[in-house]
C-alpha atoms as a PDB file:
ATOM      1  CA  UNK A   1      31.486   6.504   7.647  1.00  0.00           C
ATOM      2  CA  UNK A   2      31.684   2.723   8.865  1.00  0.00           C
ATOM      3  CA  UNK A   3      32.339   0.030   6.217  1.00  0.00           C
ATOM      4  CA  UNK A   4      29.664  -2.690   5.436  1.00  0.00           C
ATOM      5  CA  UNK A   5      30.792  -5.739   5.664  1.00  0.00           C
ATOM      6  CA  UNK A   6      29.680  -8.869   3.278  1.00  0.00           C
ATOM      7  CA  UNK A   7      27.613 -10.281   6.316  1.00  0.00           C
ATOM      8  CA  UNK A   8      25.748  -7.049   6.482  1.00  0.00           C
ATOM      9  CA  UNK A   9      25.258  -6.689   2.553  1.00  0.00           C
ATOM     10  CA  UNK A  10      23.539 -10.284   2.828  1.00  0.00           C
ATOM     11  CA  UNK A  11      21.626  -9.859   5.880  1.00  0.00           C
ATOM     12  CA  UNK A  12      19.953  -6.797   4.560  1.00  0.00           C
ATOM     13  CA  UNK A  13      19.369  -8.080   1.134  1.00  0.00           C
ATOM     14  CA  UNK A  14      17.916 -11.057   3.098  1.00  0.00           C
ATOM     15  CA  UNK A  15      15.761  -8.988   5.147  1.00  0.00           C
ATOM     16  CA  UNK A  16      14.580  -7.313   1.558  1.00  0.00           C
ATOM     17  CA  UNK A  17      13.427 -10.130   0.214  1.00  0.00           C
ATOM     18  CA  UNK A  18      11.752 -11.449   4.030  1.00  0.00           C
ATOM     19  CA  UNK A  19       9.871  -8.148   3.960  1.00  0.00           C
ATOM     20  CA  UNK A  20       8.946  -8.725   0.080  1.00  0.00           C
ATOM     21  CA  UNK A  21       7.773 -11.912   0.693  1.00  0.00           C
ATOM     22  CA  UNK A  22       5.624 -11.198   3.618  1.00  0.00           C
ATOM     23  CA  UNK A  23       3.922  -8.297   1.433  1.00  0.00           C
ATOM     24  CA  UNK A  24       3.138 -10.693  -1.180  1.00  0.00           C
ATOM     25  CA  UNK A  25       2.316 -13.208   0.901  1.00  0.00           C
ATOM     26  CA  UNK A  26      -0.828 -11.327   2.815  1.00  0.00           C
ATOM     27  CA  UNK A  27      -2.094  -9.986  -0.395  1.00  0.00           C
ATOM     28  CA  UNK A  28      -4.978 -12.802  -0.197  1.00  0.00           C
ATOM     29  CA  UNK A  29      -5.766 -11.106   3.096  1.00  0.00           C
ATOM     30  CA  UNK A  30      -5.445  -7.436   2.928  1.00  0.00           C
ATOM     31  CA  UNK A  31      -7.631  -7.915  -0.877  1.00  0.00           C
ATOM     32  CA  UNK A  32      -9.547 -10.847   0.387  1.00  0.00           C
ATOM     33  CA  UNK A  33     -11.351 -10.075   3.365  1.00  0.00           C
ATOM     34  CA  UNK A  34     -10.897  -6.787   4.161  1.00  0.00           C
ATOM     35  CA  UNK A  35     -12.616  -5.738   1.063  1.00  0.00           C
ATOM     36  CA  UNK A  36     -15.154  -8.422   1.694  1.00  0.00           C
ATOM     37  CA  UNK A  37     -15.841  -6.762   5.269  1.00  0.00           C
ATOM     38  CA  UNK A  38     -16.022  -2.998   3.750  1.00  0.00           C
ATOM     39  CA  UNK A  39     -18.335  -4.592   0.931  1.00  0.00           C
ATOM     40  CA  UNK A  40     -20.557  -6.195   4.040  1.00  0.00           C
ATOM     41  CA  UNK A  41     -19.952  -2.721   6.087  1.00  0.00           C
ATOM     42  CA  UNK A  42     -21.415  -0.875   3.085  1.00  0.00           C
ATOM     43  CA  UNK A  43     -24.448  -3.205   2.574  1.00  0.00           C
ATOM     44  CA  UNK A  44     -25.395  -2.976   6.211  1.00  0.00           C
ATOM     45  CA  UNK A  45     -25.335   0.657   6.054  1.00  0.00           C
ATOM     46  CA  UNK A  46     -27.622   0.822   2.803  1.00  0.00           C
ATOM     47  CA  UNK A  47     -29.816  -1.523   4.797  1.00  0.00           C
ATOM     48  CA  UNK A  48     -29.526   1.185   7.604  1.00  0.00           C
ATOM     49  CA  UNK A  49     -30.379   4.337   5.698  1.00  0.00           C
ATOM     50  CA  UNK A  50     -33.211   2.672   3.721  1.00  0.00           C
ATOM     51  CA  UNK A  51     -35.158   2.092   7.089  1.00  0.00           C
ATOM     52  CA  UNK A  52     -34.355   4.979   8.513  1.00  0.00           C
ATOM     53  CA  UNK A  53     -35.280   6.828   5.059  1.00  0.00           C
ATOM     54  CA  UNK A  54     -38.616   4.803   4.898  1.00  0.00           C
ATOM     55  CA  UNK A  55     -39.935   5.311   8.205  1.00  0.00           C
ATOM     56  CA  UNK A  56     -39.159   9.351   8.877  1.00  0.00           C
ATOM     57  CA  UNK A  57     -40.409  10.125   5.117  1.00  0.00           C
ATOM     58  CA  UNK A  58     -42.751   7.546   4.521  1.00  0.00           C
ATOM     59  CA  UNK A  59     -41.718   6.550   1.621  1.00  0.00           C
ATOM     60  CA  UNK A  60     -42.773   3.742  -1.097  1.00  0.00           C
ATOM     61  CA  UNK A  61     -39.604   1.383  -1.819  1.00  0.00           C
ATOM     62  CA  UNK A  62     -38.583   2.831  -5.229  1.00  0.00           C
ATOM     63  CA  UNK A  63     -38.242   6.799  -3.673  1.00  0.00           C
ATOM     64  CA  UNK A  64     -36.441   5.437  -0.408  1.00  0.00           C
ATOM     65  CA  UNK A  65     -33.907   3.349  -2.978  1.00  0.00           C
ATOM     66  CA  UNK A  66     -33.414   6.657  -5.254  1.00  0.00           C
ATOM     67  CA  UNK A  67     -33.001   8.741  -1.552  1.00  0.00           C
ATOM     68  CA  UNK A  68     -30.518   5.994  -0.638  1.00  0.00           C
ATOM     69  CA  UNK A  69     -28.675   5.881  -3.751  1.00  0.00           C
ATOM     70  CA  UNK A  70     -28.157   9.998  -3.800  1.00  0.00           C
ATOM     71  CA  UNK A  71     -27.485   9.941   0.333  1.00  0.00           C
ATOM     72  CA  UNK A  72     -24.577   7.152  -0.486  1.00  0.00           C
ATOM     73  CA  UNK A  73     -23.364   9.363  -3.518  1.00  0.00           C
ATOM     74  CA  UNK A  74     -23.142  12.475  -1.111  1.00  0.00           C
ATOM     75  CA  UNK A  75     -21.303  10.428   1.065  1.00  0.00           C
ATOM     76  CA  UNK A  76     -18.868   9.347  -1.477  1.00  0.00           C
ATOM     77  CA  UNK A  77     -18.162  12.336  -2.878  1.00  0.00           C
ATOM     78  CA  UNK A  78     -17.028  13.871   0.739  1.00  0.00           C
ATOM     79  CA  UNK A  79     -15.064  10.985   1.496  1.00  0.00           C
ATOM     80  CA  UNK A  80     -13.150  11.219  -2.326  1.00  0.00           C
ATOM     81  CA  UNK A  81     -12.502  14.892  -1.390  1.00  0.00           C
ATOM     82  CA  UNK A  82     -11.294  14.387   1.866  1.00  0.00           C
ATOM     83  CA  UNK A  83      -9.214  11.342   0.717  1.00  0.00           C
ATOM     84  CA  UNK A  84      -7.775  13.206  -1.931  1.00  0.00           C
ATOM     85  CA  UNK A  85      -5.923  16.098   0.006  1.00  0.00           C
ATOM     86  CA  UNK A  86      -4.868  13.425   2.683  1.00  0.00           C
ATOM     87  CA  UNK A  87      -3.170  11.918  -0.331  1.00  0.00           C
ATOM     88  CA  UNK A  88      -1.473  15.103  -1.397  1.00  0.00           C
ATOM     89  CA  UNK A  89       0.169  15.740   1.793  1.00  0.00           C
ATOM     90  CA  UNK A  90       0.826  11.834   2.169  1.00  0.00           C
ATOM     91  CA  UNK A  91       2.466  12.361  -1.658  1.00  0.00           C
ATOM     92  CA  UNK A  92       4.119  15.313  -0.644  1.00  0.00           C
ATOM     93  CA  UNK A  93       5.609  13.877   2.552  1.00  0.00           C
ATOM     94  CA  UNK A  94       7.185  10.732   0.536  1.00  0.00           C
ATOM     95  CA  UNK A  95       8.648  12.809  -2.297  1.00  0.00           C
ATOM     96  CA  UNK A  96      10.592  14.552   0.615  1.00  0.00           C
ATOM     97  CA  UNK A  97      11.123  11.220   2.263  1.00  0.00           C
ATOM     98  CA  UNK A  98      12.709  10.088  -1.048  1.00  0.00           C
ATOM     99  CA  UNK A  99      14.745  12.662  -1.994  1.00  0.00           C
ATOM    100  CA  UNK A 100      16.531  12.837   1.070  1.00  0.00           C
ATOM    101  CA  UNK A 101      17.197   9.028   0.807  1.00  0.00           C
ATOM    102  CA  UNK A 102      18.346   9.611  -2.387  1.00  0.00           C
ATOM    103  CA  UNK A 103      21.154  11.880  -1.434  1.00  0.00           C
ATOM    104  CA  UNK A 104      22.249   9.485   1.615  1.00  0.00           C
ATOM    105  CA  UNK A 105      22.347   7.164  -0.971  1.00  0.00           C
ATOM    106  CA  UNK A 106      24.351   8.685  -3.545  1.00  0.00           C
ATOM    107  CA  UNK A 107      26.646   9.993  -0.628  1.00  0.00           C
ATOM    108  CA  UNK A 108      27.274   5.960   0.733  1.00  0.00           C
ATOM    109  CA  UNK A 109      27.563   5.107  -3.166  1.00  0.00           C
ATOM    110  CA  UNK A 110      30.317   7.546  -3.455  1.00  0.00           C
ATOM    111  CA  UNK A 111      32.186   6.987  -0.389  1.00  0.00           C
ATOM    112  CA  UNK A 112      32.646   2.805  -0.509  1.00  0.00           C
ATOM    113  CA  UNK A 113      35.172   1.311  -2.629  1.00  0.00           C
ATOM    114  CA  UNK A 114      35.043  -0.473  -5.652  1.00  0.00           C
ATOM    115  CA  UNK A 115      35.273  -3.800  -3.675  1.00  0.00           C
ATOM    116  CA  UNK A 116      31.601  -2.860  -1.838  1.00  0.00           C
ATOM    117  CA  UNK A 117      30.053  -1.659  -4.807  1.00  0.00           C
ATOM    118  CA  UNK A 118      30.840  -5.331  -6.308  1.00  0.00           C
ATOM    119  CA  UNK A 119      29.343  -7.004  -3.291  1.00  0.00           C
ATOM    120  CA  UNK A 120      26.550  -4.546  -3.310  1.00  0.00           C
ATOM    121  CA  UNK A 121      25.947  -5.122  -7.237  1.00  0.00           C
ATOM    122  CA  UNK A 122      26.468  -9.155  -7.079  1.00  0.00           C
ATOM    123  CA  UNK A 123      23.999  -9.201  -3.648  1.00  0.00           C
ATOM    124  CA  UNK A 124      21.160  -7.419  -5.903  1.00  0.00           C
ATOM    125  CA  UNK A 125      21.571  -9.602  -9.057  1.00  0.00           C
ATOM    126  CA  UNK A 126      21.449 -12.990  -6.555  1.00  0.00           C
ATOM    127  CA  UNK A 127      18.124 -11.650  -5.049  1.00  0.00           C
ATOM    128  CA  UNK A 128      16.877 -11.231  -8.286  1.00  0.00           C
ATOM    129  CA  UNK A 129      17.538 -14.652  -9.263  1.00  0.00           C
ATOM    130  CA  UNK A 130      16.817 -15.840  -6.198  1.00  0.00           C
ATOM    131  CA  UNK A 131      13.026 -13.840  -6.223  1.00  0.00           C
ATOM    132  CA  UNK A 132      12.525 -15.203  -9.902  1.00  0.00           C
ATOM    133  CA  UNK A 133      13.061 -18.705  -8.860  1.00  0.00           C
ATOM    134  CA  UNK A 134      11.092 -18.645  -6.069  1.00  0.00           C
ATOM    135  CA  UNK A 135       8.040 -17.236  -7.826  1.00  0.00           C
ATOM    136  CA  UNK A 136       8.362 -20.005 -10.835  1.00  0.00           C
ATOM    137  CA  UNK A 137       9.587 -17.384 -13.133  1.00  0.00           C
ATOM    138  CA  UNK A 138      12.930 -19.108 -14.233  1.00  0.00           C
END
């Protein structure tokens, strides 16, 4: 196994904290406006359903709200069940993922020297600092 140099210890602690920032930093738009476009996509579709509800049952406005309101909880329902095994297998898949990455790991851990695992250690705890400054919290 090839030794890591300081350089490379930094540079991916660096890229760590580049791909941390980036998630953080397009929170406003992943919980911003793509749940303001499903919340738009979902009104539309109630709009949808309630015409097409009123005009092939010709219905008053209070039965075509409570045929709505049923269709949309059918609808739910299905998409809960089918989201639910997809997130079994997905759960599945990353516990496999992990524990594999967790043996690499403990592998590298036990093959560096004493020196790397100093550089390794000191890299983490300057991150840290360096992540709680940045956000304001020290």
């Amino acid at each position: 196994m090839t030794s890591i140099t300081f350089r490379q210890i930094i540079f991916r602690l660096s890229m760590m904290g580049l791909i941390l920032g980036i998630l953080i930093n397009t929170y406003d738009i992943l919980f911003g406006s793509v749940l303001e476009a499903l919340h738009i996509l979902f009104e539309v579709i109630e709009v949808v359903l309630d015409n097409v509800v009123e005009s092939i049952f010709h219905t008053g406005v209070h039965e075509t709200q409570t045929i709505v309101f049923y269709l949309l909880v059918a609808i739910g329902v299905g998409v809960c069940y089918g989201l639910s095994h997809a997130f079994v297998k997905l759960f599945h898949s990353i516990t496999d993922t992990c524990t594999s990455c967790k043996t690499m790991s403990q592998l590298y851990w036990h093959d560096i020297t004493i020196i790397q695992k100093i550089l390794w250690i000191g890299g983490l705890i300057l991150v840290f600092i360096a992540s709680l400054m940045f956000f304001g919290l020290m």
